[in-house]
N, C-alpha and C. Protein backbone atom coordinates (compact mmCIF):
# COMPACT_ATOMS: atom_id res chain seq x y z
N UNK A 1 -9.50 4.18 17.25
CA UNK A 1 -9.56 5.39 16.45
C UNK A 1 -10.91 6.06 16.67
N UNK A 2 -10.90 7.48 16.32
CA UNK A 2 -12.09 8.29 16.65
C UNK A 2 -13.07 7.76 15.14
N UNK A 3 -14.18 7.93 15.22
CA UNK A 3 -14.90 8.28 13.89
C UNK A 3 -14.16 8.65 13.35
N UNK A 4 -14.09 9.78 13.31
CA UNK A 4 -13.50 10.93 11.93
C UNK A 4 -12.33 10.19 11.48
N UNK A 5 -11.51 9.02 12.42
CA UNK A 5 -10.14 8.78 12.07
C UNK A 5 -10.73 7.67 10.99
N UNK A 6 -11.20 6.55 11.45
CA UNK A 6 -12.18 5.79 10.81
C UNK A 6 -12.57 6.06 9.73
N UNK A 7 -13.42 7.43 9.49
CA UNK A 7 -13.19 7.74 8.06
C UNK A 7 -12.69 7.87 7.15
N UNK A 8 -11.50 8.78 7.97
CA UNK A 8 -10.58 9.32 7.17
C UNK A 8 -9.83 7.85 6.57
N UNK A 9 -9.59 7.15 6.97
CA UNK A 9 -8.23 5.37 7.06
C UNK A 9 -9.43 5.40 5.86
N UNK A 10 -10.93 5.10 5.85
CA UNK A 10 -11.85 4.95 4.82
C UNK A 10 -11.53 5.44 3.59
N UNK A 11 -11.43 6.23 3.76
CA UNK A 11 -11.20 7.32 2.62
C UNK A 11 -10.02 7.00 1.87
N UNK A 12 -9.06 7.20 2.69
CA UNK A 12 -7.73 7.36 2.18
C UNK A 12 -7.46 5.20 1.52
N UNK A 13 -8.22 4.48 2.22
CA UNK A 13 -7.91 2.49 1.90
C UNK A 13 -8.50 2.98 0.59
N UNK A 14 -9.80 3.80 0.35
CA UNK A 14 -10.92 3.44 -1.07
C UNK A 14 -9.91 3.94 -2.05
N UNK A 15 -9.04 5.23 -1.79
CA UNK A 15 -8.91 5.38 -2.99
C UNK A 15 -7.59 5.05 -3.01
N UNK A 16 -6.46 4.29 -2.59
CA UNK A 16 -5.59 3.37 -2.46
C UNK A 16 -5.52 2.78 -3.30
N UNK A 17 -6.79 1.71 -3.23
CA UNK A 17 -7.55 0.70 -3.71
C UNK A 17 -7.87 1.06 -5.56
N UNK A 18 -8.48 2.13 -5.31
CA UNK A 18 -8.49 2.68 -7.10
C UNK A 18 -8.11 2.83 -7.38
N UNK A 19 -6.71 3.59 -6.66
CA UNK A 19 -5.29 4.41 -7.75
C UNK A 19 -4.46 2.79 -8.10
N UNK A 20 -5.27 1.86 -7.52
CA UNK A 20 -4.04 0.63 -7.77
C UNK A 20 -4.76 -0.54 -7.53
N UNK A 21 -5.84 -0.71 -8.37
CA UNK A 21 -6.60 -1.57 -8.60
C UNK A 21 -5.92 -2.89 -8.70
N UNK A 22 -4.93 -3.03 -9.70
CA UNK A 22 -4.38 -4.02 -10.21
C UNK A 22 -3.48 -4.84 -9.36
N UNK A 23 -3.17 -4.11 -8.27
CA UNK A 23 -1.99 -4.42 -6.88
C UNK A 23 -2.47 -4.78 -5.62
N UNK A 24 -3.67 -3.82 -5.55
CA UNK A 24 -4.03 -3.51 -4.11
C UNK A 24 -5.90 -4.08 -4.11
N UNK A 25 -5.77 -5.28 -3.10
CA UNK A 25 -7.00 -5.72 -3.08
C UNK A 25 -7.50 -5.61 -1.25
N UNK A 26 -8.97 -5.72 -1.35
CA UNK A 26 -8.97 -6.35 -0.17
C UNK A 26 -9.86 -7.12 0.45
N UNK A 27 -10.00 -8.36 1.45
CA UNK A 27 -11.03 -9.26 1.46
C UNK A 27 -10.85 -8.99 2.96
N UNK A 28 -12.36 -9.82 2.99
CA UNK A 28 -12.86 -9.77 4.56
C UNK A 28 -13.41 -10.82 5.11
N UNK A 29 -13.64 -11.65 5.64
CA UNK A 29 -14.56 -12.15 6.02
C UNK A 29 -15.48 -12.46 7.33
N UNK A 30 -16.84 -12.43 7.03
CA UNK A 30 -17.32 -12.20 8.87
C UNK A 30 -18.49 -13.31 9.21
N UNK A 31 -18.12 -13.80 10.32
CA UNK A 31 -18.77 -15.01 10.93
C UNK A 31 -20.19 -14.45 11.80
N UNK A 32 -21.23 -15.11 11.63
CA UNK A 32 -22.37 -15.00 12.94
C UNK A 32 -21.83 -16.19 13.75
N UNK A 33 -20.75 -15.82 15.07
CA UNK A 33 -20.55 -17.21 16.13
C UNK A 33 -21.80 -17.78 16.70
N UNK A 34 -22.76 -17.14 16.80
CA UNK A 34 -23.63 -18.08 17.73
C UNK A 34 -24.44 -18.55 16.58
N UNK A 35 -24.37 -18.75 15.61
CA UNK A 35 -24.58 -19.44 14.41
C UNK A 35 -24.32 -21.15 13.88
N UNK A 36 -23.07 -20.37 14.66
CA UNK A 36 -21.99 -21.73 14.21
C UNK A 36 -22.55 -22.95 15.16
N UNK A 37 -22.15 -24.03 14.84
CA UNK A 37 -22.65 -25.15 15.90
C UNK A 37 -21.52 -25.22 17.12
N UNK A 38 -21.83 -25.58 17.87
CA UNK A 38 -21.13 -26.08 19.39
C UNK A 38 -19.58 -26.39 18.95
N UNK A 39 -19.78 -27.73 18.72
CA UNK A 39 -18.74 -28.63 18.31
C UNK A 39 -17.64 -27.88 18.00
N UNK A 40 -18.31 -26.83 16.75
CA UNK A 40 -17.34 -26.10 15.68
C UNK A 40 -16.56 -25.03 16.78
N UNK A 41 -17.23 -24.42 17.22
CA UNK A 41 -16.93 -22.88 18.09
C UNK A 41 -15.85 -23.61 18.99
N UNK A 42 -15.93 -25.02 19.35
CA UNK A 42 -15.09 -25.26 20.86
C UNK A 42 -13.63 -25.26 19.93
N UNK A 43 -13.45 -25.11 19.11
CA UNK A 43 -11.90 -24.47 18.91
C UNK A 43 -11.76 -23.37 17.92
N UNK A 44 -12.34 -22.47 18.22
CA UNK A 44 -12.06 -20.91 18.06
C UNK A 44 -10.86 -20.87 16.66
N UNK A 45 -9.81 -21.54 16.76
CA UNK A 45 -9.03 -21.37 15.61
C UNK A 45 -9.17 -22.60 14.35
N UNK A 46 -9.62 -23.37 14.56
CA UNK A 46 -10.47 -23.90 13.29
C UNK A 46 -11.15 -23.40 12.35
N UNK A 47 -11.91 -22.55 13.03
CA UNK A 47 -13.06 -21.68 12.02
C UNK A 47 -12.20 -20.79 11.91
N UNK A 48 -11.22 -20.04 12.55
CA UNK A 48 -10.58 -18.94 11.82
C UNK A 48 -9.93 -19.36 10.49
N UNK A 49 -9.19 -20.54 11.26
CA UNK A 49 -8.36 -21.08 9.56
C UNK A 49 -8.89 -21.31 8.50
N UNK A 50 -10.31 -22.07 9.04
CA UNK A 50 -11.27 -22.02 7.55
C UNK A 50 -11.82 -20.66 7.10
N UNK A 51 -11.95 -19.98 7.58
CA UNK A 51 -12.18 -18.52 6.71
C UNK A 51 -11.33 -18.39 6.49
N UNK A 52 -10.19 -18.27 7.02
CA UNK A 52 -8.80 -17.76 6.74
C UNK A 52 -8.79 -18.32 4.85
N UNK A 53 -9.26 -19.90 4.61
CA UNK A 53 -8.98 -20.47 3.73
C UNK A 53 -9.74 -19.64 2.44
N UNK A 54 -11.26 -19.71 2.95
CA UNK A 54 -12.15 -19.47 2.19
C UNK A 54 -12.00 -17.83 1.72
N UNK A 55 -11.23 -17.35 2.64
CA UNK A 55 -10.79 -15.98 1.61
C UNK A 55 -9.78 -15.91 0.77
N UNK A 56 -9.04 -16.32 1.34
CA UNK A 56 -7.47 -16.52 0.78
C UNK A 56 -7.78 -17.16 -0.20
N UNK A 57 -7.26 -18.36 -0.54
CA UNK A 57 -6.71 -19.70 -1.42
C UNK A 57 -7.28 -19.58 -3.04
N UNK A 58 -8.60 -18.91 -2.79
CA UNK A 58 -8.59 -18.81 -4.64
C UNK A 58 -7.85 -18.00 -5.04
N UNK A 59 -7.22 -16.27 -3.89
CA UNK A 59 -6.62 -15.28 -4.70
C UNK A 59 -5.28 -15.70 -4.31
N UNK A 60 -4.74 -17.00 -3.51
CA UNK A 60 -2.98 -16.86 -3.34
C UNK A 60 -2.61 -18.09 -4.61
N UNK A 61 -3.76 -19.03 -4.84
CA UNK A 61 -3.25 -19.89 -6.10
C UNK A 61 -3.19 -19.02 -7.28
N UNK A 62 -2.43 -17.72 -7.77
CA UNK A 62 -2.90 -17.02 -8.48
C UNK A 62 -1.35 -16.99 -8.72
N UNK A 63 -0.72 -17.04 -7.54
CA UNK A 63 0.58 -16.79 -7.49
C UNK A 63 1.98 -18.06 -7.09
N UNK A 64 3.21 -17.92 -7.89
CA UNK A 64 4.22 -18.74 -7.43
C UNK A 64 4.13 -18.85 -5.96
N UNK A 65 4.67 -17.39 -5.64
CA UNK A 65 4.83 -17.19 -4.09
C UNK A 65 4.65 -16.64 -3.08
N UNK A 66 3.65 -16.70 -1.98
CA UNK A 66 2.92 -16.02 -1.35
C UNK A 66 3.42 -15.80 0.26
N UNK A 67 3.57 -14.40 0.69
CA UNK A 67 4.04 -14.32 2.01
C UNK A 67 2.55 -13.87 2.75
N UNK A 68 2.61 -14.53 4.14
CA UNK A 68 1.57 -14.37 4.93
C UNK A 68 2.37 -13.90 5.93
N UNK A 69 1.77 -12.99 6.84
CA UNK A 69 1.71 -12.52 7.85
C UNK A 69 0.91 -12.38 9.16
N UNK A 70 0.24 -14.05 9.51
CA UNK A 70 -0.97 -13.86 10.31
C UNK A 70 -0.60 -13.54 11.98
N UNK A 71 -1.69 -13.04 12.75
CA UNK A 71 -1.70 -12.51 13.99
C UNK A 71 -1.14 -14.26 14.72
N UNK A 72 -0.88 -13.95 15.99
CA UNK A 72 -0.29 -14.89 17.09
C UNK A 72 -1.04 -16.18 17.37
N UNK A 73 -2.78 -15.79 17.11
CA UNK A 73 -3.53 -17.12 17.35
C UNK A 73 -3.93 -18.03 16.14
N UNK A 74 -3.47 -17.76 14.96
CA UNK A 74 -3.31 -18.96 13.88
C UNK A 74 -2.40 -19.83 13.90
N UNK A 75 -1.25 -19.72 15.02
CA UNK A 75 -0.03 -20.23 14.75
C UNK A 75 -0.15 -22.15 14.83
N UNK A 76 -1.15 -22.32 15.79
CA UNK A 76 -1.50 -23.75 16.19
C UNK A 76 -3.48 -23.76 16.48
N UNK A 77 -3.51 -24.70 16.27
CA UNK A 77 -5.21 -25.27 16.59
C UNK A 77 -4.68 -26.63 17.40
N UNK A 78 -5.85 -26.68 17.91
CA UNK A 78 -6.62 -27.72 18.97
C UNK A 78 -5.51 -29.41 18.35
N UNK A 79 -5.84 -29.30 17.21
CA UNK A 79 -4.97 -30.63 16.74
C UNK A 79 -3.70 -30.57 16.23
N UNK A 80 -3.02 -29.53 16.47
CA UNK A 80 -1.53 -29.18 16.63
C UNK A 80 -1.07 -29.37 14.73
N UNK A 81 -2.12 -28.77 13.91
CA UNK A 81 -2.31 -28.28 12.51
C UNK A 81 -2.23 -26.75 12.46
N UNK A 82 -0.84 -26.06 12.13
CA UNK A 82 -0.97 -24.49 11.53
C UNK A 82 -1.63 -24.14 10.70
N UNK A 83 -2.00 -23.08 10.97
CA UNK A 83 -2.53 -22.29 9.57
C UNK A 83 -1.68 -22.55 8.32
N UNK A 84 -0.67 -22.72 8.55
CA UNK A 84 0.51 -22.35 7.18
C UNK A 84 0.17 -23.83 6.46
N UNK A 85 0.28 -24.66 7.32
CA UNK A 85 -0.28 -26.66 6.67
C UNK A 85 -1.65 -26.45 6.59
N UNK A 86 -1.81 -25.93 6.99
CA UNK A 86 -3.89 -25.91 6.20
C UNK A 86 -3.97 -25.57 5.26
N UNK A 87 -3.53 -24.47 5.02
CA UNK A 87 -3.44 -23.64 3.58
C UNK A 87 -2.61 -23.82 2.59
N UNK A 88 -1.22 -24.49 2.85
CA UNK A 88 -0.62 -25.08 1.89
C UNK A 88 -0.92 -26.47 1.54
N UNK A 89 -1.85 -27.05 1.92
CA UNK A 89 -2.84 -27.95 1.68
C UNK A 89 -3.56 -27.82 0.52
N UNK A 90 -4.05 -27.23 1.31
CA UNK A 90 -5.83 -26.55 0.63
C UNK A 90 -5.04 -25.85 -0.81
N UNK A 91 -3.79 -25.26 -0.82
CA UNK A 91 -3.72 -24.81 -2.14
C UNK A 91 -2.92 -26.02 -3.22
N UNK A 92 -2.45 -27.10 -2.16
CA UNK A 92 -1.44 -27.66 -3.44
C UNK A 92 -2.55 -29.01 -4.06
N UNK A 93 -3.30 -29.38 -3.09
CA UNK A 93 -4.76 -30.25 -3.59
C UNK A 93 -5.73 -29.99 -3.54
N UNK A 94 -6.26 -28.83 -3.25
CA UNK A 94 -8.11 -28.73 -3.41
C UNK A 94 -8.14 -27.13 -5.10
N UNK A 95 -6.92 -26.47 -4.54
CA UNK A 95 -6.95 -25.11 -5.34
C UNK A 95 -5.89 -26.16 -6.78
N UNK A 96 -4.94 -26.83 -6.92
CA UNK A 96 -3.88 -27.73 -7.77
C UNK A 96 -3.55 -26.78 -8.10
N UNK A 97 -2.74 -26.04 -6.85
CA UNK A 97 -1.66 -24.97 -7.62
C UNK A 97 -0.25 -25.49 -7.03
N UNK A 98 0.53 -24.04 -7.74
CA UNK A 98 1.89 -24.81 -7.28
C UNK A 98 2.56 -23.73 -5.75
N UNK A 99 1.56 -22.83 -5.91
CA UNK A 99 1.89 -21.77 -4.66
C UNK A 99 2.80 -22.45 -3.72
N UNK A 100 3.92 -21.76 -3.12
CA UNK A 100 4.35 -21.96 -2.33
C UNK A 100 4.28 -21.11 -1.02
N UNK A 101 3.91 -21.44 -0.10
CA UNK A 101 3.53 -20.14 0.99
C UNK A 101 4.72 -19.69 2.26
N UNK A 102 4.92 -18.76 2.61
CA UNK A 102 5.84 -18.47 3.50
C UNK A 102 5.06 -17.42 4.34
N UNK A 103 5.23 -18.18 5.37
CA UNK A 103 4.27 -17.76 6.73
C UNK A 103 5.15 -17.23 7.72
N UNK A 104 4.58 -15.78 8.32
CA UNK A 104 5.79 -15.33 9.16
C UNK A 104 4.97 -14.92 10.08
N UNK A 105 4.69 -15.64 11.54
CA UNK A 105 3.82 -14.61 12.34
C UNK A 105 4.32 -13.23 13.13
N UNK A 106 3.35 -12.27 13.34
CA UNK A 106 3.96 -10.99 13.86
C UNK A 106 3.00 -10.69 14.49
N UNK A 107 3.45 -9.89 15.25
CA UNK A 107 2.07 -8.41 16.19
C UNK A 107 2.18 -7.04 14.67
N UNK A 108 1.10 -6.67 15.07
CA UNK A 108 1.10 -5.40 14.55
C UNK A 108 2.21 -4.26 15.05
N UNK A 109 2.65 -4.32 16.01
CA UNK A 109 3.74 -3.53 16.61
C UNK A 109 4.90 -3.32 15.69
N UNK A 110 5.19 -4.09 14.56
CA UNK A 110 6.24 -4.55 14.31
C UNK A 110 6.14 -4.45 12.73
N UNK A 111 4.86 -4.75 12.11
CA UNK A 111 4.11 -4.55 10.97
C UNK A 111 3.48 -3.74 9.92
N UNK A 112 3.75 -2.60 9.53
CA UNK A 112 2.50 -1.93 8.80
C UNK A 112 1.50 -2.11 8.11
N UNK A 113 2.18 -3.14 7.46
CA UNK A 113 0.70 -3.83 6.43
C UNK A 113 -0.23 -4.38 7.09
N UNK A 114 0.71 -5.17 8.65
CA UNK A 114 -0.54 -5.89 9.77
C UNK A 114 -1.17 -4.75 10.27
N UNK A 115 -0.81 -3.37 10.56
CA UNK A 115 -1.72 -2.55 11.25
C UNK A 115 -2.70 -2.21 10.23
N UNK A 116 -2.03 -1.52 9.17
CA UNK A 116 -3.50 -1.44 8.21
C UNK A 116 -4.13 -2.44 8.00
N UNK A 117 -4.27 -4.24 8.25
CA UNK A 117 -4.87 -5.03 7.94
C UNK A 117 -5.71 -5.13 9.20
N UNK A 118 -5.46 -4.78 10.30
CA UNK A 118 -6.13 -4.54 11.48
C UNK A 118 -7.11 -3.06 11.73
N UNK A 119 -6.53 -2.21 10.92
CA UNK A 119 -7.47 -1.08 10.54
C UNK A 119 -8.49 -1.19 9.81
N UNK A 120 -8.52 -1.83 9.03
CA UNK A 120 -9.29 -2.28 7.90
C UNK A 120 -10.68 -3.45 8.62
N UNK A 121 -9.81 -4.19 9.16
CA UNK A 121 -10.29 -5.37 10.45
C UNK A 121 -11.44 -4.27 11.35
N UNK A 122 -10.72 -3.15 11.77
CA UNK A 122 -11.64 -1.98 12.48
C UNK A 122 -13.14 -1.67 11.76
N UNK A 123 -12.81 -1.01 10.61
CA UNK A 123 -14.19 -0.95 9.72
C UNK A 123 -14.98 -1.95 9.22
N UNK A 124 -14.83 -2.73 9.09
CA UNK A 124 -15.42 -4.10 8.84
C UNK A 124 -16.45 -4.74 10.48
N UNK A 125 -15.74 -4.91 11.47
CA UNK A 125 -16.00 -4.94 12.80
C UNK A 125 -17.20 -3.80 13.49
N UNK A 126 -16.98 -3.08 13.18
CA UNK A 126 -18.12 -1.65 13.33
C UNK A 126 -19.18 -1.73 12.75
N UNK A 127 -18.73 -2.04 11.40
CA UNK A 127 -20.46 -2.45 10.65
C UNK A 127 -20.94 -3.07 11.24
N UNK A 128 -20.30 -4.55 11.62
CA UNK A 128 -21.04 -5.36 12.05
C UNK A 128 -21.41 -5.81 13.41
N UNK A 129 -20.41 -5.35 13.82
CA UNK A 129 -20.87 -5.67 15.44
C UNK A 129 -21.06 -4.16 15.92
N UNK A 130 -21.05 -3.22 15.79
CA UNK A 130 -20.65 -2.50 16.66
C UNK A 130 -21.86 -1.09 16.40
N UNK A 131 -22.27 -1.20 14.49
CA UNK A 131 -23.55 -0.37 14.18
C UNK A 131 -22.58 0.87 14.18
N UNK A 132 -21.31 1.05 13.69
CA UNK A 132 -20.79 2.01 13.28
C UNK A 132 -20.19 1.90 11.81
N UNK A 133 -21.39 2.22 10.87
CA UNK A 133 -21.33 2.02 9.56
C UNK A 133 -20.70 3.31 8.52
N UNK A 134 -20.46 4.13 8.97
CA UNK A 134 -20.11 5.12 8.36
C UNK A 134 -18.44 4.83 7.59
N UNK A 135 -17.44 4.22 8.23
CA UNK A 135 -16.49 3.79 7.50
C UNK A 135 -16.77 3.24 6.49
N UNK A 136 -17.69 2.01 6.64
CA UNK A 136 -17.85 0.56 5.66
C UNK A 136 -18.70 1.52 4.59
N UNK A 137 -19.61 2.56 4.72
CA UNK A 137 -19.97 3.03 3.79
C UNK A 137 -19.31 3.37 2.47
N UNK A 138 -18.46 4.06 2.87
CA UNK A 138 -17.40 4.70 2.45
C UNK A 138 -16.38 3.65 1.75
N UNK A 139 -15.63 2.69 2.44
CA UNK A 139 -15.10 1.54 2.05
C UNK A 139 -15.56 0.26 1.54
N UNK A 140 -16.79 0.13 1.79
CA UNK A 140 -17.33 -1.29 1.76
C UNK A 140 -17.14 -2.12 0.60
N UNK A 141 -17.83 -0.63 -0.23
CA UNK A 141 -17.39 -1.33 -1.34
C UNK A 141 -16.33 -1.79 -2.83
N UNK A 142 -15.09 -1.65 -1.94
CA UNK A 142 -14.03 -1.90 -1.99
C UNK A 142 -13.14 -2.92 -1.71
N UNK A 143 -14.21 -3.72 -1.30
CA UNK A 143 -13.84 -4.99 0.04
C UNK A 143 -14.52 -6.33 -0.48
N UNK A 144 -13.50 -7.04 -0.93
CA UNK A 144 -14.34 -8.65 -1.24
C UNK A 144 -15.05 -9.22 -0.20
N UNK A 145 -15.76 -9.28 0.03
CA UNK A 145 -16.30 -9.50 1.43
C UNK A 145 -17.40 -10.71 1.22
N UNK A 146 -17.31 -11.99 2.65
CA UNK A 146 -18.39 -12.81 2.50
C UNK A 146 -18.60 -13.26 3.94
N UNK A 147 -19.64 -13.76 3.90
CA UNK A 147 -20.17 -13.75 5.06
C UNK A 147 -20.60 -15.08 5.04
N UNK A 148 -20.94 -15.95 6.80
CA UNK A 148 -20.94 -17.20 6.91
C UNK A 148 -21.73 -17.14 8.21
N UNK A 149 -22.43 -18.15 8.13
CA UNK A 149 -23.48 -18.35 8.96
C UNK A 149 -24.26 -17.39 9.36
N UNK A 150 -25.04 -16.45 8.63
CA UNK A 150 -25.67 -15.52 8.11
C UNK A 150 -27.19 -15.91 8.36
């Protein structure tokens, strides 16, 4: 997307977000990789799943039943553990809820909520890697956001 589009997706997520506070949330989370230790980085989807966790799991134990929709590379890690058994883990003994999760992977092609979650993914990404802050301005703070190895 151009800037201006960037903005505009800005504009239009913030006040989304306000007209429907009570419905419409949104979290982020962003890694420093060369932060991370060796060990950790040599499987790339480990640390995703654990953020994946550390955003998720306090706001999906909130609920009976939770549908996920993650991108193509959560589907398996290095020790042949999904995202979907990590997290329904992590919520039925570390969170002691009763969540039940239903995991459906997709492309964005196919998705809207995944493209706006990948749009959103856009402004977040710019701040930080990229020094194009003018979205996140605008949105930022709208965005549960935490950061790791900082």
């Amino acid at each position: 997307m151009s800037v201006y589009e960037r903005q505009l997706f800005a504009q239009n997520a913030a006040l989304l977000s306000t007209s429907h506070a009570s419905d419409i949330q949104y979290f982020s989370i962003t890694v420093k990789k060369e932060n991370v230790q060796a060990h950790i980085r040599s499987d790339p989807n480990k640390l995703y799943n654990y953020m994946i966790s550390l955003s998720l799991t306090k706001e999906m134990s909130r609920y009976e039943h939770v549908q996920l929709f993650p991108d193509a590379r959560s589907i398996k890690v290095g020790s042949g553990n999904s995202l979907h058994d990590y997290l329904q883990t992590k919520l039925w003994f570390e969170k002691n809820a009763k969540t039940v999760l239903q995991t459906t992977p997709t492309n964005s092609s196919e998705n809207l909520n995944v493209q706006f979650a990948d749009m959103l993914s856009g402004v977040v990404q710019g701040h930080f890697e990229d020094g194009n802050s003018e979205p996140w301005a605008i949105l930022g703070s709208a965005i549960s956001h935490k950061r790791l190895f900082f």
